[in-house]
C-alpha atoms as a PDB file:
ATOM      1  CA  UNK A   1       0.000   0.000   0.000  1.00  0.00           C
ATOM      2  CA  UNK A   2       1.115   3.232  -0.613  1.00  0.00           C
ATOM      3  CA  UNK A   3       1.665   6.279   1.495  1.00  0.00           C
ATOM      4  CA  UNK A   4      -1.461   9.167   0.472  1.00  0.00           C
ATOM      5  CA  UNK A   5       1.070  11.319   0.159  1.00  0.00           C
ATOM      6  CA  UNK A   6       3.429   9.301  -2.696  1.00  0.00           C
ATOM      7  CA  UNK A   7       2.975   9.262  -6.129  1.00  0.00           C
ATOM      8  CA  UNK A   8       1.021   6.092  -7.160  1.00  0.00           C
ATOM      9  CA  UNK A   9       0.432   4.631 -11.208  1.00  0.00           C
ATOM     10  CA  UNK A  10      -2.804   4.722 -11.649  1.00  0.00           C
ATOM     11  CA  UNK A  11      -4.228   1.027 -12.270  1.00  0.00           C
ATOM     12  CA  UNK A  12      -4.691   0.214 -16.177  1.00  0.00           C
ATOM     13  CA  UNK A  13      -4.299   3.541 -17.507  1.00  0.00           C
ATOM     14  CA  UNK A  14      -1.605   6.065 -17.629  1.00  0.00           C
ATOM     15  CA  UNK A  15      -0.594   8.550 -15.681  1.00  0.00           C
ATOM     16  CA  UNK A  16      -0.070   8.746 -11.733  1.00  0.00           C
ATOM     17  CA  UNK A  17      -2.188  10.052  -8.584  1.00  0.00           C
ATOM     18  CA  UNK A  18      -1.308  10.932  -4.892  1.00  0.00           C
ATOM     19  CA  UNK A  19      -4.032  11.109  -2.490  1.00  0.00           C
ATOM     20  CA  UNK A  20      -2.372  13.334   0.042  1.00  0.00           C
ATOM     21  CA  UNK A  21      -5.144  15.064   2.078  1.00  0.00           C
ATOM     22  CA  UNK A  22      -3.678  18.785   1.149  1.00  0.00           C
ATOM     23  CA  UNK A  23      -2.991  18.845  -2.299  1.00  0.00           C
ATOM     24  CA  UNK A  24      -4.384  15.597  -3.736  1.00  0.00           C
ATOM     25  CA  UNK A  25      -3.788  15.324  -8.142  1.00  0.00           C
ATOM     26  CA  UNK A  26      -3.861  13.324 -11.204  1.00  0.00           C
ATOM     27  CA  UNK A  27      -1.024  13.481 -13.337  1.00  0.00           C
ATOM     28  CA  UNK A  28      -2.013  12.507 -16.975  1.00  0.00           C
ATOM     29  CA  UNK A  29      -0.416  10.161 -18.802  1.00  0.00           C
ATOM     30  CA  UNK A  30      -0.014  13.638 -21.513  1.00  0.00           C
ATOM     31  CA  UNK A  31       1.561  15.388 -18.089  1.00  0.00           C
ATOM     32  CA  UNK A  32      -1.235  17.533 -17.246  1.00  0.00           C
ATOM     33  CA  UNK A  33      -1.583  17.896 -13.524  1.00  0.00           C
ATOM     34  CA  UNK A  34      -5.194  18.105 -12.350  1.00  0.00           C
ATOM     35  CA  UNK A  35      -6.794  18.436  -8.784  1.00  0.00           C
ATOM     36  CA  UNK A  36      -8.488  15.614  -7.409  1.00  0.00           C
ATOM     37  CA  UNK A  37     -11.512  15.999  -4.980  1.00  0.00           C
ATOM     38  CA  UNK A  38     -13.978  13.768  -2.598  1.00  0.00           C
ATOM     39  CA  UNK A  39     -10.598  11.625  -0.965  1.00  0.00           C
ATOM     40  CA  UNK A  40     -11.662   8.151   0.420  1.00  0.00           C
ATOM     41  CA  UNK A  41     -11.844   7.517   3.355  1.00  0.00           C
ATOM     42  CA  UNK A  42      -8.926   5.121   5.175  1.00  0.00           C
ATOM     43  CA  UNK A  43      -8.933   1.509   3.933  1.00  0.00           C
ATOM     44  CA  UNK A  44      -7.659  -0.648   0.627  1.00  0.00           C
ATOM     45  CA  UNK A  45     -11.146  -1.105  -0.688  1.00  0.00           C
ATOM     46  CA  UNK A  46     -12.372   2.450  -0.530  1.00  0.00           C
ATOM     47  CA  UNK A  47      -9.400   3.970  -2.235  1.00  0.00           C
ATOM     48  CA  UNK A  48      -9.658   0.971  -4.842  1.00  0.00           C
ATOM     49  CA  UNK A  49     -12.392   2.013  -5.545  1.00  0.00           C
ATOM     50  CA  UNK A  50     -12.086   5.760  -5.747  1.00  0.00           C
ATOM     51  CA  UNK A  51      -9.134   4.932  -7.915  1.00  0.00           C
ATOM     52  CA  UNK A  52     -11.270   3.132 -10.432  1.00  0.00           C
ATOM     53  CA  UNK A  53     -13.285   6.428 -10.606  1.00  0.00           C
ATOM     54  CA  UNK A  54     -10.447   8.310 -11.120  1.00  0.00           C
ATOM     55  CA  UNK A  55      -9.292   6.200 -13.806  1.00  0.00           C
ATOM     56  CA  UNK A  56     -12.151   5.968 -16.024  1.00  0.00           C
ATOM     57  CA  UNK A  57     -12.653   9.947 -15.667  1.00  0.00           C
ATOM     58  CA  UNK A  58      -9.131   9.769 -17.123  1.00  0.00           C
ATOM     59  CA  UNK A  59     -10.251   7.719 -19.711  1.00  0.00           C
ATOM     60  CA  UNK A  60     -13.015   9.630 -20.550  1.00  0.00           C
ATOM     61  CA  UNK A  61     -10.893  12.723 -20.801  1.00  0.00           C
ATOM     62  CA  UNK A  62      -8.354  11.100 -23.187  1.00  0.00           C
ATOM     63  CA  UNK A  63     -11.041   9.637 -25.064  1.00  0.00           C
ATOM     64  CA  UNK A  64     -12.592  13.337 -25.694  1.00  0.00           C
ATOM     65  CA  UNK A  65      -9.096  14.827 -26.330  1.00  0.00           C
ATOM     66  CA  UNK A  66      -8.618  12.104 -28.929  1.00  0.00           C
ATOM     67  CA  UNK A  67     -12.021  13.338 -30.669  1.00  0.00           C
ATOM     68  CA  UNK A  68     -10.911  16.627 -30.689  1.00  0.00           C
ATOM     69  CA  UNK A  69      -7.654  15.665 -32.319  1.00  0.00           C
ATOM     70  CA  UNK A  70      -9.820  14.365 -35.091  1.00  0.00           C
ATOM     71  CA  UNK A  71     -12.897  16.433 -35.684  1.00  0.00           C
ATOM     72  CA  UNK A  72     -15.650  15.095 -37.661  1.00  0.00           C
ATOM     73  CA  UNK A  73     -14.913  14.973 -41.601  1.00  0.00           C
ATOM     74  CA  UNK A  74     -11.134  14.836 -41.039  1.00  0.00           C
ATOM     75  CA  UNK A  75     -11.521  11.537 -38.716  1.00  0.00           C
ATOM     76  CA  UNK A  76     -11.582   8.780 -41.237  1.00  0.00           C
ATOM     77  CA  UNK A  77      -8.168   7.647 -42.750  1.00  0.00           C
ATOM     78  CA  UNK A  78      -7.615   5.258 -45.034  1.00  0.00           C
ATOM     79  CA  UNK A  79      -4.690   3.720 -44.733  1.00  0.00           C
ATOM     80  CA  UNK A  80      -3.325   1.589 -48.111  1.00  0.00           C
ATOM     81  CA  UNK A  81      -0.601  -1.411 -48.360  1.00  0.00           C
ATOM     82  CA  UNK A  82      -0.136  -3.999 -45.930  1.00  0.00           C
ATOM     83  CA  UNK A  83       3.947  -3.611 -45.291  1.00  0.00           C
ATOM     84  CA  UNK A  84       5.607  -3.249 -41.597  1.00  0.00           C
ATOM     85  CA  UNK A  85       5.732   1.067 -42.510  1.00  0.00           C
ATOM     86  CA  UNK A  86       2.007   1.101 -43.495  1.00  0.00           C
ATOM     87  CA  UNK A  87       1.236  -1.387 -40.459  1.00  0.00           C
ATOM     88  CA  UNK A  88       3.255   0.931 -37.903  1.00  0.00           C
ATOM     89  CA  UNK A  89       1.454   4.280 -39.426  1.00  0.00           C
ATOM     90  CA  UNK A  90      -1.929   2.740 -39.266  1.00  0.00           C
ATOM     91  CA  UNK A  91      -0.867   2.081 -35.014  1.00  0.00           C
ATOM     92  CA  UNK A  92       0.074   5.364 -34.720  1.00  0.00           C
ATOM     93  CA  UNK A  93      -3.084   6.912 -36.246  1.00  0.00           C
ATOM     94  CA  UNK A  94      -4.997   4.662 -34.020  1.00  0.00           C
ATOM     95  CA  UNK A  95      -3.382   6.105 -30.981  1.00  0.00           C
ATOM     96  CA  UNK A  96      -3.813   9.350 -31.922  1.00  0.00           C
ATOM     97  CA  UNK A  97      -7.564   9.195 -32.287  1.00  0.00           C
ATOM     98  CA  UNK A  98      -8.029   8.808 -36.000  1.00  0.00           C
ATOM     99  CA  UNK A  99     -10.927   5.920 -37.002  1.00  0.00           C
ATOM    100  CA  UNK A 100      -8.332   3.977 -39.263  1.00  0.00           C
ATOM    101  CA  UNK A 101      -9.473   2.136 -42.375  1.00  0.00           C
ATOM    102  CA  UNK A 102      -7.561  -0.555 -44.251  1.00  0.00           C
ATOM    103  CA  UNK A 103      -8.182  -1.955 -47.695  1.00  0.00           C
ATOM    104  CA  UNK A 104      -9.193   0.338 -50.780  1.00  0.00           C
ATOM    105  CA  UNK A 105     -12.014  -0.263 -53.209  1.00  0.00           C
ATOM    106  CA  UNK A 106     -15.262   1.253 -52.048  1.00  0.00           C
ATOM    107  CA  UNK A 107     -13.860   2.669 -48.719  1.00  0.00           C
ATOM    108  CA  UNK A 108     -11.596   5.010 -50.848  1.00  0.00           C
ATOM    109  CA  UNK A 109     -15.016   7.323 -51.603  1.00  0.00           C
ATOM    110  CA  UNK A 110     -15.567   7.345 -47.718  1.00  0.00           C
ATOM    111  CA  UNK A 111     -12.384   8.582 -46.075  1.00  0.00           C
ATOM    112  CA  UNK A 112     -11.563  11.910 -45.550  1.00  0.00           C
ATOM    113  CA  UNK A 113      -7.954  11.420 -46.270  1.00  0.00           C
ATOM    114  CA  UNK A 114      -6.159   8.646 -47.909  1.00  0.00           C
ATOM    115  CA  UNK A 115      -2.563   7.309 -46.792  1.00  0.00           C
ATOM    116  CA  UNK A 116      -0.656   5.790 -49.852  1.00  0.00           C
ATOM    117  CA  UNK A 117       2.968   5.141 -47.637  1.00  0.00           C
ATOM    118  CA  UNK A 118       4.856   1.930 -48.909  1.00  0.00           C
ATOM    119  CA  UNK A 119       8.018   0.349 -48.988  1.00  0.00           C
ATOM    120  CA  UNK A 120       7.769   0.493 -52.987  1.00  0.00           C
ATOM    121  CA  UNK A 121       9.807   2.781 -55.232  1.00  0.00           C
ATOM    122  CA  UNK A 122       7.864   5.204 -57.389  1.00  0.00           C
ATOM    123  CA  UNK A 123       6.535   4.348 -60.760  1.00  0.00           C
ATOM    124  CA  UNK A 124       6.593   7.051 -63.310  1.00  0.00           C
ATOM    125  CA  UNK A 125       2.948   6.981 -64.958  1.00  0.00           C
ATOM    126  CA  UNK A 126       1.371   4.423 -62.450  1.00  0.00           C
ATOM    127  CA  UNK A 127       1.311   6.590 -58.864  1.00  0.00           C
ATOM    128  CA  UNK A 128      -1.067   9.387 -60.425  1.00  0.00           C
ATOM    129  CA  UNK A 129      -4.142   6.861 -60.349  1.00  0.00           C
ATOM    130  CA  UNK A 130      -5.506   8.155 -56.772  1.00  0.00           C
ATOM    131  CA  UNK A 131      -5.580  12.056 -57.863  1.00  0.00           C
ATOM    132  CA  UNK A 132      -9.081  11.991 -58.083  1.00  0.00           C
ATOM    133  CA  UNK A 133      -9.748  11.263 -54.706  1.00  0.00           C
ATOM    134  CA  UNK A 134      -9.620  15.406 -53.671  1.00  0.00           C
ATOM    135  CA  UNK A 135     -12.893  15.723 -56.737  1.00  0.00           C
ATOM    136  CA  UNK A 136     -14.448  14.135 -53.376  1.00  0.00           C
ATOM    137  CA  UNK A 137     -12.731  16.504 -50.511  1.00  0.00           C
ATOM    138  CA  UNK A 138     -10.375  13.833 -49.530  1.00  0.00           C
ATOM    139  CA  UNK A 139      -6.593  14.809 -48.909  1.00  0.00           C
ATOM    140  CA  UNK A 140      -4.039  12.184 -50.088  1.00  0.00           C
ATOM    141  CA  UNK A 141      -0.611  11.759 -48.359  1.00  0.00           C
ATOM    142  CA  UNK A 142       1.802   9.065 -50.626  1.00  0.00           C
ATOM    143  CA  UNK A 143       5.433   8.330 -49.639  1.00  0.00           C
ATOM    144  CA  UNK A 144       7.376   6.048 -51.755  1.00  0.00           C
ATOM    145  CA  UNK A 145      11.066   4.152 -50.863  1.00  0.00           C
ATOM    146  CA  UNK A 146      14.231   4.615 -52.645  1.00  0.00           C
ATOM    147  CA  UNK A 147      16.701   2.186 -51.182  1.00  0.00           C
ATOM    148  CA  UNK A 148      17.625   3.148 -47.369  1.00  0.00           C
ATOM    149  CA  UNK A 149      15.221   5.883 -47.507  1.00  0.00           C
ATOM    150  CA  UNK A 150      12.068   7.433 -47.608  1.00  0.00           C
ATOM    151  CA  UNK A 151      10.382  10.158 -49.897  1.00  0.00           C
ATOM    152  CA  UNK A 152       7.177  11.891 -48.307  1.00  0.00           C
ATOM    153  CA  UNK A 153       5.460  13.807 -51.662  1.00  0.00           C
ATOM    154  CA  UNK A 154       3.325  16.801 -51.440  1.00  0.00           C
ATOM    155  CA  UNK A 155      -0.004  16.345 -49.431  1.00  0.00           C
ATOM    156  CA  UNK A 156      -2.613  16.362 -51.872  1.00  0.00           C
ATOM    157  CA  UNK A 157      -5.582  18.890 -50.504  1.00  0.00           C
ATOM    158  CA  UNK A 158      -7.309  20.312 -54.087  1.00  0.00           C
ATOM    159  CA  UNK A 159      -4.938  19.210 -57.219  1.00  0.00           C
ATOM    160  CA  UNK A 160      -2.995  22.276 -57.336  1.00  0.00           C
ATOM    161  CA  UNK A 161      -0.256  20.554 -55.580  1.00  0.00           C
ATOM    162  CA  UNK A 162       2.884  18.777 -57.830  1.00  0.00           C
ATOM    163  CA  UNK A 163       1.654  15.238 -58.717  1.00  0.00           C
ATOM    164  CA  UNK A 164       4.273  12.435 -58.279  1.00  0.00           C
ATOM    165  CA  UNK A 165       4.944  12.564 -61.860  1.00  0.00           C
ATOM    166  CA  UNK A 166       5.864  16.163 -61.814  1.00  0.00           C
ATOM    167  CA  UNK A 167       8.015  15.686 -58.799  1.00  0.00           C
ATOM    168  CA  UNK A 168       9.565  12.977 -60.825  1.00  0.00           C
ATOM    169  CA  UNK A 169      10.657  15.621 -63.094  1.00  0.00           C
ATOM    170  CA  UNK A 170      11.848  18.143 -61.272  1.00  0.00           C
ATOM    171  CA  UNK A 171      13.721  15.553 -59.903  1.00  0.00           C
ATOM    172  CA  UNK A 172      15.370  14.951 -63.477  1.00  0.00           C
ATOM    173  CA  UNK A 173      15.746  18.879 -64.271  1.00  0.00           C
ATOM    174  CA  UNK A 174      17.658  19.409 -61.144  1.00  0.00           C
ATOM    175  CA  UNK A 175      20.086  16.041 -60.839  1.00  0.00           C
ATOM    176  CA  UNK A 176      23.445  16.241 -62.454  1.00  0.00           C
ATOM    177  CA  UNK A 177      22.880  12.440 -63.065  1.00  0.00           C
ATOM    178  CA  UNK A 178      19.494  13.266 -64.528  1.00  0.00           C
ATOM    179  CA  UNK A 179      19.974  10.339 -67.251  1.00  0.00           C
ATOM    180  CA  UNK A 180      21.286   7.761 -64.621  1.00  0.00           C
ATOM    181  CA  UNK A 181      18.179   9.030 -61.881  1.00  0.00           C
ATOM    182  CA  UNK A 182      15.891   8.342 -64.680  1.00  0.00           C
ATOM    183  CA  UNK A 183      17.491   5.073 -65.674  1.00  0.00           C
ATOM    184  CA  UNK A 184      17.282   3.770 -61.921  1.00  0.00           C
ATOM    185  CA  UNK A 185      13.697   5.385 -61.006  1.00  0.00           C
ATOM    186  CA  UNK A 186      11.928   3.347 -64.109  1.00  0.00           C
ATOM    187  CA  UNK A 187      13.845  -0.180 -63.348  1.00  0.00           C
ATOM    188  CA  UNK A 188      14.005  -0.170 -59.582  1.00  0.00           C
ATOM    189  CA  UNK A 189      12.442  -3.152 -58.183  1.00  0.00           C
ATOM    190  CA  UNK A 190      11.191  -3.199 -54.524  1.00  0.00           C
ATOM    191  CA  UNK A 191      14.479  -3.681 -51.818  1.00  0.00           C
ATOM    192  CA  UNK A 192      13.856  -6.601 -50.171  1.00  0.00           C
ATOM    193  CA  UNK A 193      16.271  -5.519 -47.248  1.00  0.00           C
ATOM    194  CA  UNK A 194      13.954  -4.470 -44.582  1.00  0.00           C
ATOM    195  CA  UNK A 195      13.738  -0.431 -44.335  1.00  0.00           C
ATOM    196  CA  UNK A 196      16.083   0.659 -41.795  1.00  0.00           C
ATOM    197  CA  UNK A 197      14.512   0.903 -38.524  1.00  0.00           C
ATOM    198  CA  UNK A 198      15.354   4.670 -37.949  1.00  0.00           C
ATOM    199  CA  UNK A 199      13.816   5.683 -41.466  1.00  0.00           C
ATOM    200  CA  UNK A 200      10.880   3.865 -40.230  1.00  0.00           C
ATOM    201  CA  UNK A 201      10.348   5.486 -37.552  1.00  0.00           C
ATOM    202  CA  UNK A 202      11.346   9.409 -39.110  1.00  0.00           C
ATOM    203  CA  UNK A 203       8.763   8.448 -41.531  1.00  0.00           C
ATOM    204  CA  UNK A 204       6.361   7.685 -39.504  1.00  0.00           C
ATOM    205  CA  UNK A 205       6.337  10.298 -37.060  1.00  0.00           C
ATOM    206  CA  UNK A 206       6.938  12.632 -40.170  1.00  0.00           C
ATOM    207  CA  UNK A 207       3.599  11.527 -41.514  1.00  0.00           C
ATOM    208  CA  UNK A 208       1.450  11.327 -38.890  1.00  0.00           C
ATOM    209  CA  UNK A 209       2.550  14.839 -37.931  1.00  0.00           C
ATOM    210  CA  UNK A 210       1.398  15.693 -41.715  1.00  0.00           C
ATOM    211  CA  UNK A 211      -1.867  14.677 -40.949  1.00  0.00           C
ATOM    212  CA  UNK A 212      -2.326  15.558 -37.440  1.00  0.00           C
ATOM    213  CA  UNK A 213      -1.776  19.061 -38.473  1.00  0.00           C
ATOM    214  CA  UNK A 214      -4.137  18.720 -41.318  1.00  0.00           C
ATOM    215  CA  UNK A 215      -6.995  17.332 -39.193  1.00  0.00           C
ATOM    216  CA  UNK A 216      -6.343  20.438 -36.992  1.00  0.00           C
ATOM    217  CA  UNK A 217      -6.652  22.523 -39.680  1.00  0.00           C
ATOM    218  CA  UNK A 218      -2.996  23.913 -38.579  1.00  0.00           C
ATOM    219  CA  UNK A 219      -0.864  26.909 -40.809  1.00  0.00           C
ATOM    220  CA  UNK A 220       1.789  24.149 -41.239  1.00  0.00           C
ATOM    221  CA  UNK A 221      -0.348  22.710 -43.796  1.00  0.00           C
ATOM    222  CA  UNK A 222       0.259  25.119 -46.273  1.00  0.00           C
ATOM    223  CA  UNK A 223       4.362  24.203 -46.174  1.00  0.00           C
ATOM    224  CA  UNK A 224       3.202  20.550 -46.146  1.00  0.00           C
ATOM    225  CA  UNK A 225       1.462  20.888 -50.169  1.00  0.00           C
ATOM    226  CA  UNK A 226       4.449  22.576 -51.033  1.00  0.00           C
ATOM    227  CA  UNK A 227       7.521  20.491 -49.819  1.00  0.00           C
ATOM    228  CA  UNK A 228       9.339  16.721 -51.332  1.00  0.00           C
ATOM    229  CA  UNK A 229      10.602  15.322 -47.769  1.00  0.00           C
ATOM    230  CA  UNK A 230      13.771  13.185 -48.039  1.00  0.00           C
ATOM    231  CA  UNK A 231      13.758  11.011 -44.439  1.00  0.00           C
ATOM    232  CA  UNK A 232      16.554   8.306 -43.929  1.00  0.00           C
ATOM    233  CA  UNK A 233      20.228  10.293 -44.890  1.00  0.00           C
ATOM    234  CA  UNK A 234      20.855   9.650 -41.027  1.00  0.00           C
ATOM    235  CA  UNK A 235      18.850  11.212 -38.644  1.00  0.00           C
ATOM    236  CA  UNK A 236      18.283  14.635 -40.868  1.00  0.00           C
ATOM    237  CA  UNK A 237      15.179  15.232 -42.629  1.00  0.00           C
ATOM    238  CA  UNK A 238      16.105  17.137 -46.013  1.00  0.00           C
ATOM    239  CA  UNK A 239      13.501  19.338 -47.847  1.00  0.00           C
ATOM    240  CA  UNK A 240      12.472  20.586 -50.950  1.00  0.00           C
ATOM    241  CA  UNK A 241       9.946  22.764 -52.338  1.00  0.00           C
ATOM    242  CA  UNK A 242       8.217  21.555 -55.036  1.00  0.00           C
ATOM    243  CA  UNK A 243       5.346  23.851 -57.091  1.00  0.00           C
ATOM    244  CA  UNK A 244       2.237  22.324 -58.668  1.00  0.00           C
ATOM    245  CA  UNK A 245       1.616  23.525 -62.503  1.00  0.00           C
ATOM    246  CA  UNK A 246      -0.735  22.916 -65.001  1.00  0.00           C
ATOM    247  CA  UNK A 247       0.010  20.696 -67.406  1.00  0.00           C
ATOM    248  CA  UNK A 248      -0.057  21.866 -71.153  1.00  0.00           C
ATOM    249  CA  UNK A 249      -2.618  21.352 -73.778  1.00  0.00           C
ATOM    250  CA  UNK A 250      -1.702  18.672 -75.862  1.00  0.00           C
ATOM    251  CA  UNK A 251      -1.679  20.061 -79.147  1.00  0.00           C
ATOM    252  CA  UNK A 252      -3.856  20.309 -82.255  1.00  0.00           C
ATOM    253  CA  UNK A 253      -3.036  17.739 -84.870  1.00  0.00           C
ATOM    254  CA  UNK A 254      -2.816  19.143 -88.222  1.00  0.00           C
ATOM    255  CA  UNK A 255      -4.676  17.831 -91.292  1.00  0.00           C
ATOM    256  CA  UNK A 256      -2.220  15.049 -92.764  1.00  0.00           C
ATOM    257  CA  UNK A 257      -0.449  15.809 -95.889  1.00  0.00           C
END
């Protein structure tokens, strides 16, 4: 038993209590200190029982802090691929408060945003097939692999943002090794080395940041349309801005001579 005037975990939940009679509190498990009232009296089962109330206030609490993380119409995210990065994402997103789909198919026209992060490389011609999805008011986050690391494209909010394809090129207009880039982007085959563990975890924490600050309708989300994220060159993150265009009119074909 502990003394009312030590810290104590509080059972099956996190954060800590002390039930001193002057200034009894509930530490959160977020680190929020908050004042506790109505002590037990002396005895196991009373304060086991005043602890249970305590807890499931806390619950409660996190539960509506959760909701508020993820307001309705920016709750549901859909989270493609099945690999250990999409798997850990999806985890993370669940902690936070998000109502995480898997799959595709007919839950793509019901999420509010759509989370295309894989341990693939990036396909010139074949990632541009999920640009439709913000017709519908969905936002669409894709990441692709390139061998020890992780690109995190453009969040997708209306179209106006640079499409994988058009990163691909600016890619190619800014490399000194634009010929060998291009060579390597359209034969790479997926690594089967497994991602390194820190890159995993940059990525992750990269991405749900993304979309944490989307759902909160943050500033930051205005850099996040605009920037190619390079995660996995050690422990720095390296950034690039990338602009959005629109493409040009194909044009008219002459009468044949």
């Amino acid at each position: 038993m502990y003394p009312r005037h030590e810290w104590r975990p509080l059972p099956a939940a996190r954060g800590e209590v002390r039930l001193s009679p002057d200034m009894p509190a509930l530490r959160t498990g977020s680190g929020d200190f908050l004042r506790l009232h109505d002590l037990p009296g002396p005895g196991r089962v009373p304060t086991y029982r005043y602890l249970l109330r305590v807890r499931r206030a806390a619950l409660e609490r996190e539960a509506r802090i959760r909701r508020s993380r993820w307001p309705e119409g920016r709750r549901s995210v859909l989270v493609l691929g099945h690999g250990r990065l999409s798997r850990a994402l999806a985890a993370e997103l669940i902690r936070s408060g998000a109502e995480v789909r898997r799959g595709g198919g007919r839950l793509l026209a019901r999420a509010d945003a759509v989370v295309d992060v894989r341990e693939v490389p990036q396909r010139p011609g074949t990632d541009e097939s999920l640009g439709h999805l913000t017709a519908g008011g969905a936002v669409l986050l894709r990441a692709r692999r390139e061998g020890s690391r992780m690109l995190i494209f453009p969040l997708i909010v209306d179209g106006s943002e640079a499409t994988p394809d058009q990163v691909r090129r600016r890619r190619l207009a800014a490399s000194p090794a634009a010929s060998e880039l291009s060579s390597w982007l359209s034969g790479s085959r997926r690594d089967p080395r497994p991602l390194p563990r820190t890159t995993l975890t940059l990525t992750v924490a990269r991405c749900l940041s993304i979309l944490e600050d989307w759902a909160a309708d943050d500033p930051a989300v205005s850099e996040h349309r605009l920037l190619l994220r390079v995660v996995g060159d050690g422990l720095r993150e390296r950034a690039h801005t990338v602009l959005g265009f629109d493409e040009p009119a194909p044009r008219p074909q002459g009468p044949a001579r």
